[in-house]
PDB file of N, CA and C in Angstrom:
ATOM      1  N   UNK A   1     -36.452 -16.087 -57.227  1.00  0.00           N
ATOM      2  CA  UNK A   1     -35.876 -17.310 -56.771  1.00  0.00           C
ATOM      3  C   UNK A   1     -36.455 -17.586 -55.382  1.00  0.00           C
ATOM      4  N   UNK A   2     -36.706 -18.807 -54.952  1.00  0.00           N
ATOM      5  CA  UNK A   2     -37.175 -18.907 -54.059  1.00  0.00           C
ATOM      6  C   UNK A   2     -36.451 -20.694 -53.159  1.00  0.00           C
ATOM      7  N   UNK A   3     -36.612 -20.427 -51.645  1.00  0.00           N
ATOM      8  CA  UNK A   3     -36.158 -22.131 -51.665  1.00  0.00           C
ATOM      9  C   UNK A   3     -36.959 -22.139 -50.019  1.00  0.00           C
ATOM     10  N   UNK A   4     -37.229 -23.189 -50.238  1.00  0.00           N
ATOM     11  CA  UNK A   4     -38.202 -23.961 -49.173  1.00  0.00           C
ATOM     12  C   UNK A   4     -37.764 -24.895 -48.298  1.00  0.00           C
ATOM     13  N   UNK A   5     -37.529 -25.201 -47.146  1.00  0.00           N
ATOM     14  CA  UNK A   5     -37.273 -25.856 -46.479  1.00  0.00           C
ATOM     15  C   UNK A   5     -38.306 -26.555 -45.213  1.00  0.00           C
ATOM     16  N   UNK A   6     -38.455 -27.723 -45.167  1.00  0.00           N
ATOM     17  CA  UNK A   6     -39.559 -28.079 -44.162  1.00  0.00           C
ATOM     18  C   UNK A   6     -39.255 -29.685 -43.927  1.00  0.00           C
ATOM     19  N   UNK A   7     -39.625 -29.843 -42.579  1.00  0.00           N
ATOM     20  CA  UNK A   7     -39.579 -31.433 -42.008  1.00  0.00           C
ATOM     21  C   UNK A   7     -40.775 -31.746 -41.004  1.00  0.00           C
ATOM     22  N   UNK A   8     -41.213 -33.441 -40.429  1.00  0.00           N
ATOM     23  CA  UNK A   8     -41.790 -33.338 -39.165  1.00  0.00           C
ATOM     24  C   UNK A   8     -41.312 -34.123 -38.580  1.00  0.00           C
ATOM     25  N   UNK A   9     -41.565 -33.836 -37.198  1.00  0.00           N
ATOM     26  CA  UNK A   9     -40.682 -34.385 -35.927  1.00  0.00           C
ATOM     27  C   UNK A   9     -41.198 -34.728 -35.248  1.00  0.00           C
ATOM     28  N   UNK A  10     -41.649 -36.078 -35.480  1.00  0.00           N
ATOM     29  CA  UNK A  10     -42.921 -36.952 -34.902  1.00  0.00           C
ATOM     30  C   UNK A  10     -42.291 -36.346 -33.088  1.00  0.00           C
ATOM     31  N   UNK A  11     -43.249 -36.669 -32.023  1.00  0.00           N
ATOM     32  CA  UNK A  11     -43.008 -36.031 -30.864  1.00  0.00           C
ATOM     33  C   UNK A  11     -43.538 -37.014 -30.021  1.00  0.00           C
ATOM     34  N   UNK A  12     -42.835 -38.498 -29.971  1.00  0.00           N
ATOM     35  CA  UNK A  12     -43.652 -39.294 -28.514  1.00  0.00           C
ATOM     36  C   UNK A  12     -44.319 -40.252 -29.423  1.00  0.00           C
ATOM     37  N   UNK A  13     -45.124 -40.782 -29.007  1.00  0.00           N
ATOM     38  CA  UNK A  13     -45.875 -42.260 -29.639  1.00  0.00           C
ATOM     39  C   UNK A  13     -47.724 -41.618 -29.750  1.00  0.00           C
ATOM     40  N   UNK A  14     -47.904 -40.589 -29.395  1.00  0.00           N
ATOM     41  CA  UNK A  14     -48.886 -40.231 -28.989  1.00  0.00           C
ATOM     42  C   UNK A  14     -49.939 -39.717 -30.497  1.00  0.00           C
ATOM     43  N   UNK A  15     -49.043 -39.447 -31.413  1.00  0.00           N
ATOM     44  CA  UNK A  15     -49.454 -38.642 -32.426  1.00  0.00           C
ATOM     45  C   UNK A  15     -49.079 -37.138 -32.336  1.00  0.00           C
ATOM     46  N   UNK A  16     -48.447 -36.845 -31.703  1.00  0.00           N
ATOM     47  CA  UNK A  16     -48.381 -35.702 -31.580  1.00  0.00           C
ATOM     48  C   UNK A  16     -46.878 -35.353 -32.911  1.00  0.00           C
ATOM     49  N   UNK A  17     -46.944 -34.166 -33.216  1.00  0.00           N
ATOM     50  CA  UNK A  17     -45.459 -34.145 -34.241  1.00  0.00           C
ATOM     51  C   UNK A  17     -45.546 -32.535 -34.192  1.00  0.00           C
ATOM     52  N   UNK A  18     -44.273 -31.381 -34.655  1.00  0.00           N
ATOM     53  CA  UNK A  18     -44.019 -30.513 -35.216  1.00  0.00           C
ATOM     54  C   UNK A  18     -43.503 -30.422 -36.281  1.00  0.00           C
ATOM     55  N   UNK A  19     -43.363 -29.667 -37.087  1.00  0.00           N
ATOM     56  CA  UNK A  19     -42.971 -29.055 -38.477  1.00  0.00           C
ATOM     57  C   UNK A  19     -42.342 -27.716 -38.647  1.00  0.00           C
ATOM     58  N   UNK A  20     -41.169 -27.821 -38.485  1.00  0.00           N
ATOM     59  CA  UNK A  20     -41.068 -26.276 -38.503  1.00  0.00           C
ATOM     60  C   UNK A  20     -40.238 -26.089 -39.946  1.00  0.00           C
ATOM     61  N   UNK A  21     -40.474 -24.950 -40.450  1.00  0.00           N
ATOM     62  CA  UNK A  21     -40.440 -24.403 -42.328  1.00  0.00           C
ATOM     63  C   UNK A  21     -39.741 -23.351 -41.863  1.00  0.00           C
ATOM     64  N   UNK A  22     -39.210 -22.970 -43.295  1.00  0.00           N
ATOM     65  CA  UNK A  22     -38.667 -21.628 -43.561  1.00  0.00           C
ATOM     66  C   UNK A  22     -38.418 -21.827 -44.910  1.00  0.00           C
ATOM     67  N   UNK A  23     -38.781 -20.519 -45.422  1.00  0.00           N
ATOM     68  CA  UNK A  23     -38.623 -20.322 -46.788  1.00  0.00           C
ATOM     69  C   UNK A  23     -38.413 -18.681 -47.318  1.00  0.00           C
ATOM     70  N   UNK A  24     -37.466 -18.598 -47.902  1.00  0.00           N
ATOM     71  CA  UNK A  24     -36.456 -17.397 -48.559  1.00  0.00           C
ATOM     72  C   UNK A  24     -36.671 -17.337 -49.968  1.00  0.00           C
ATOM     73  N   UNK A  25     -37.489 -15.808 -50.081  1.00  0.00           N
ATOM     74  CA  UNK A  25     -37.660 -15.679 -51.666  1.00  0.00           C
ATOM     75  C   UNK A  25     -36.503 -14.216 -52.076  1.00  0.00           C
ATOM     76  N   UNK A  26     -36.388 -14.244 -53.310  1.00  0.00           N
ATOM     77  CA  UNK A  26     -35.563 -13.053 -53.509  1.00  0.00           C
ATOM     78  C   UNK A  26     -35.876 -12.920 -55.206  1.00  0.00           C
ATOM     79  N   UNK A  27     -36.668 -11.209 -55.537  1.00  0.00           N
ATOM     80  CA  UNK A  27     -37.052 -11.323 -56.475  1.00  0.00           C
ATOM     81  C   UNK A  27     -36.263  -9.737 -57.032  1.00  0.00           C
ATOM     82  N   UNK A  28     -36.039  -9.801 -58.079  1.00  0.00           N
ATOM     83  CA  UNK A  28     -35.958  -8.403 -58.970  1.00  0.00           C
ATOM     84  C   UNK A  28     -36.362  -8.033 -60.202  1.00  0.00           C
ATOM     85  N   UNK A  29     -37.120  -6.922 -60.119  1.00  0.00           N
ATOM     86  CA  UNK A  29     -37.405  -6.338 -61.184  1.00  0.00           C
ATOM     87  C   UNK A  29     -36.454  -5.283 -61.673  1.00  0.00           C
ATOM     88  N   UNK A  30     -36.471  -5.079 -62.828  1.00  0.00           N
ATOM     89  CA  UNK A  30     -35.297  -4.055 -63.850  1.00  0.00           C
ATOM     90  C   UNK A  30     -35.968  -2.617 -64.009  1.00  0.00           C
ATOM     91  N   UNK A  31     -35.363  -2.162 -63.681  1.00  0.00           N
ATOM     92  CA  UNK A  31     -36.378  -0.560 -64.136  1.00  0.00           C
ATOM     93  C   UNK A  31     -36.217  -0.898 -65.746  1.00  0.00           C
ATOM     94  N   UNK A  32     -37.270   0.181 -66.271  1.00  0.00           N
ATOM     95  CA  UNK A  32     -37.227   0.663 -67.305  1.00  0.00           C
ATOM     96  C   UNK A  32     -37.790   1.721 -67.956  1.00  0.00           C
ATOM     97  N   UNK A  33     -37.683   2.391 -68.958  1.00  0.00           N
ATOM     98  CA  UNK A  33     -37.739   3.684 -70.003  1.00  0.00           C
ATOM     99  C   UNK A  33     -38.255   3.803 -70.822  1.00  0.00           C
ATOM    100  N   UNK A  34     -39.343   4.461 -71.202  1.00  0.00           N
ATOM    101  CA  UNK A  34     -40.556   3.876 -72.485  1.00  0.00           C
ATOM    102  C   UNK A  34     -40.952   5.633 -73.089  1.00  0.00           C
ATOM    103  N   UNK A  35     -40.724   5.675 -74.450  1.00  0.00           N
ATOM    104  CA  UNK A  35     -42.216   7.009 -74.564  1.00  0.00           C
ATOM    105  C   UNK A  35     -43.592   6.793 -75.052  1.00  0.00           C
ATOM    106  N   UNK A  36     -44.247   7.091 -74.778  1.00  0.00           N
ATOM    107  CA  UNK A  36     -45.501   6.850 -75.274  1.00  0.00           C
ATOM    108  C   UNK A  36     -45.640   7.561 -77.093  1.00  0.00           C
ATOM    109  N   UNK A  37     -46.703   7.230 -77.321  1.00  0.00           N
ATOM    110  CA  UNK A  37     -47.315   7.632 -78.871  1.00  0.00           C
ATOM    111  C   UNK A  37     -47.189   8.931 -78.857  1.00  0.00           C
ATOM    112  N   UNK A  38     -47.657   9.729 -77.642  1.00  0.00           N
ATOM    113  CA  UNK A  38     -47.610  11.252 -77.881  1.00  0.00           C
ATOM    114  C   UNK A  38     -46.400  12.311 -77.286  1.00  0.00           C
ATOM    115  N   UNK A  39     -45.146  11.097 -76.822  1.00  0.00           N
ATOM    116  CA  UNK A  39     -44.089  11.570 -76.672  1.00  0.00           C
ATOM    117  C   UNK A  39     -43.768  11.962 -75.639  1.00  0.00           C
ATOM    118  N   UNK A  40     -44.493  11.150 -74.578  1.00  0.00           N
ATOM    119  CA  UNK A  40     -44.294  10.986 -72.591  1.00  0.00           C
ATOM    120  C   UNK A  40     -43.562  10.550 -72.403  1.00  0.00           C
ATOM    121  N   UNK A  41     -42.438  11.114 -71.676  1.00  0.00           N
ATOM    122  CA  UNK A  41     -41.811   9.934 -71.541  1.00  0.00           C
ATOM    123  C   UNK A  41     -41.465   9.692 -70.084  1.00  0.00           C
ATOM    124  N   UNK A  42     -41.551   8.462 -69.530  1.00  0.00           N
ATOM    125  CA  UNK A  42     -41.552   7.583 -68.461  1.00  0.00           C
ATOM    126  C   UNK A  42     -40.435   6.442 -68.149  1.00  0.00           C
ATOM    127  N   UNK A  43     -40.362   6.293 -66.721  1.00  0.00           N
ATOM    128  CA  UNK A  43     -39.366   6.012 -66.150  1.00  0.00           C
ATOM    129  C   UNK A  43     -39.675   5.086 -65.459  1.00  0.00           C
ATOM    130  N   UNK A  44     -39.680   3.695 -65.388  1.00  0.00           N
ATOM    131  CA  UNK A  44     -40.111   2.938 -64.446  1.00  0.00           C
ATOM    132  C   UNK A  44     -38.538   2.379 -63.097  1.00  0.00           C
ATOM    133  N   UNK A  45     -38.612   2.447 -61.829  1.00  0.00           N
ATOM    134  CA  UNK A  45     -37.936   2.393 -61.098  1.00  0.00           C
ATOM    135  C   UNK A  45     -37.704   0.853 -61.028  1.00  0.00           C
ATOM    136  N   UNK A  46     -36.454  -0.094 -61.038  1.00  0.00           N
ATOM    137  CA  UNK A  46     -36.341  -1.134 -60.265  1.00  0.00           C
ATOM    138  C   UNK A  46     -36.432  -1.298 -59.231  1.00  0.00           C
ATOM    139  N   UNK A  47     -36.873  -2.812 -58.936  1.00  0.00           N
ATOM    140  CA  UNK A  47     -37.059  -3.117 -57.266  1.00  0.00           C
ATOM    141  C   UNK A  47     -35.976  -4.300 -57.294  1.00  0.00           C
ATOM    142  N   UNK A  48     -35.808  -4.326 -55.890  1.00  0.00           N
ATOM    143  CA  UNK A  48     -35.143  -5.893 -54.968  1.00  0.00           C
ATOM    144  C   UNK A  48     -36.218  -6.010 -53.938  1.00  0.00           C
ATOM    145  N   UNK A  49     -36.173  -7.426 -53.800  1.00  0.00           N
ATOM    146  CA  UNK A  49     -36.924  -7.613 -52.322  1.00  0.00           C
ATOM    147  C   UNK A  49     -36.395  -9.299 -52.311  1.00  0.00           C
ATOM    148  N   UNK A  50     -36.267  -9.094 -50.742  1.00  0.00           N
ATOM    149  CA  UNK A  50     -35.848 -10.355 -49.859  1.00  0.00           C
ATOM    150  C   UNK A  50     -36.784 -10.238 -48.860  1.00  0.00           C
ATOM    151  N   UNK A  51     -37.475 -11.572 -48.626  1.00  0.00           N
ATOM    152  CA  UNK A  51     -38.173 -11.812 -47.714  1.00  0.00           C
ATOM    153  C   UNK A  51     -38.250 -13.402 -47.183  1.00  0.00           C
ATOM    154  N   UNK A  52     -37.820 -13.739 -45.469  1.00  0.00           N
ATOM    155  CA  UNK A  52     -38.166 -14.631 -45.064  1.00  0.00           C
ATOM    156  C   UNK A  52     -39.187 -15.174 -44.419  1.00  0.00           C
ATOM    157  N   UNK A  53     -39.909 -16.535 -44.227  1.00  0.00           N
ATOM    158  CA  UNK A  53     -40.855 -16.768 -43.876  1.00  0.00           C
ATOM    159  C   UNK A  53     -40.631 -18.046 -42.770  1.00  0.00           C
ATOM    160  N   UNK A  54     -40.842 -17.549 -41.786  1.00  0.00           N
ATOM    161  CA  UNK A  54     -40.155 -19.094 -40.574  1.00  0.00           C
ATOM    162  C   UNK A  54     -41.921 -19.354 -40.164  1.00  0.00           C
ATOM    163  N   UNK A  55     -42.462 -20.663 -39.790  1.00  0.00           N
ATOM    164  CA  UNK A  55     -43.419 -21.409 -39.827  1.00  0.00           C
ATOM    165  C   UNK A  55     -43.357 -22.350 -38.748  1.00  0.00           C
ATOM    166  N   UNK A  56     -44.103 -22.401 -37.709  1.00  0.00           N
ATOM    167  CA  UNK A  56     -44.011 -23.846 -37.108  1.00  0.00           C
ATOM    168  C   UNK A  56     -45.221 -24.446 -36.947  1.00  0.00           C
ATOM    169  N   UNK A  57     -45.804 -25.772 -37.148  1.00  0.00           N
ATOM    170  CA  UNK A  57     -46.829 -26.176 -37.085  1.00  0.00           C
ATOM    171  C   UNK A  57     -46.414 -27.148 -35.556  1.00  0.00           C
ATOM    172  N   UNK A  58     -47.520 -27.172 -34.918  1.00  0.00           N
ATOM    173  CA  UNK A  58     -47.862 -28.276 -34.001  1.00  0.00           C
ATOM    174  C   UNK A  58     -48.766 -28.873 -34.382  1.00  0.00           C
ATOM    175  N   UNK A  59     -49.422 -30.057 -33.511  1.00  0.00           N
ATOM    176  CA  UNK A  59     -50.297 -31.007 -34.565  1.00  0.00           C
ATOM    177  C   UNK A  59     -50.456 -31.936 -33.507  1.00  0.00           C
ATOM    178  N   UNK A  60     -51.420 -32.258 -33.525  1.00  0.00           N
ATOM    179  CA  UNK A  60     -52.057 -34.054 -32.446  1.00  0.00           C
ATOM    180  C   UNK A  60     -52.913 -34.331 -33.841  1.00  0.00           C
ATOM    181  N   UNK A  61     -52.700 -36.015 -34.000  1.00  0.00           N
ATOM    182  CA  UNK A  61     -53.355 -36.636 -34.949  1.00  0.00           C
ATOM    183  C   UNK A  61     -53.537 -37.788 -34.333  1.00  0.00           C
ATOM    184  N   UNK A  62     -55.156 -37.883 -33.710  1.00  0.00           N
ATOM    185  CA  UNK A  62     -55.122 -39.149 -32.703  1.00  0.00           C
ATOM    186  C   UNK A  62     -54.886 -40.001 -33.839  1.00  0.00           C
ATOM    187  N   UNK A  63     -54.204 -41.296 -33.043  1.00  0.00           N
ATOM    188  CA  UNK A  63     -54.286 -42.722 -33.720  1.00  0.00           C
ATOM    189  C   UNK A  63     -55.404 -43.564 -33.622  1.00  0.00           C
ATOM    190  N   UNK A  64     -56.138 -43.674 -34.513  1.00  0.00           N
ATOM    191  CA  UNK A  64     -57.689 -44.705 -34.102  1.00  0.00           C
ATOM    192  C   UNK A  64     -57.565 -46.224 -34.535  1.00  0.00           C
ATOM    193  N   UNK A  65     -58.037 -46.243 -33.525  1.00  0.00           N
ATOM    194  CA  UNK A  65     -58.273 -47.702 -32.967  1.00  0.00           C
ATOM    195  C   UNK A  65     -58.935 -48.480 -33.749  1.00  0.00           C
ATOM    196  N   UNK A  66     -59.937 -49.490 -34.234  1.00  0.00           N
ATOM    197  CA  UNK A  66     -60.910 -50.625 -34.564  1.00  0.00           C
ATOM    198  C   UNK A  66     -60.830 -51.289 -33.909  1.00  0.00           C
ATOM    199  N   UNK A  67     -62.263 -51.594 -33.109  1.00  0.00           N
ATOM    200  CA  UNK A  67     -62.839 -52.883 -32.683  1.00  0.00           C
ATOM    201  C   UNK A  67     -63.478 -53.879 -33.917  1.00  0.00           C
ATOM    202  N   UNK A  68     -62.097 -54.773 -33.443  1.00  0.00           N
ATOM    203  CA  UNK A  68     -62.640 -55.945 -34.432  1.00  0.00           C
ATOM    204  C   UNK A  68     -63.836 -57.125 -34.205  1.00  0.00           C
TER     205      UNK A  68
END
């Protein structure tokens, strides 16, 4: 599962803006138990994992002009 969050925040008239993100995933796997053909038998361990991701972009995007 995962969820994303993000905006920009224009900054002044200039072009200038930030963006700041964050995004939260959270995944699980199931252990599991298997024998093989020749009668191995194996154990696979479950996992959890949570991990966040915080992001900020800055940014200048001149505004251009035309001479008409």
């Amino acid at each position: 599962m995962s969820v994303e969050y993000g905006r920009t925040i224009p900054r002044g008239n200039q072009g200038w803006f930030v963006e700041p993100q964050a995004q939260f995933v959270f995944g699980h796997l199931g252990s599991n138990g298997y024998t093989t053909r020749r009668g191995l038998q194996q154990e696979v361990a479950g996992e959890r994992r949570a991990e966040l991701v915080v992001l900020m972009n800055i940014e200048l995007k001149p505004k251009i002009r035309y001479n008409k």
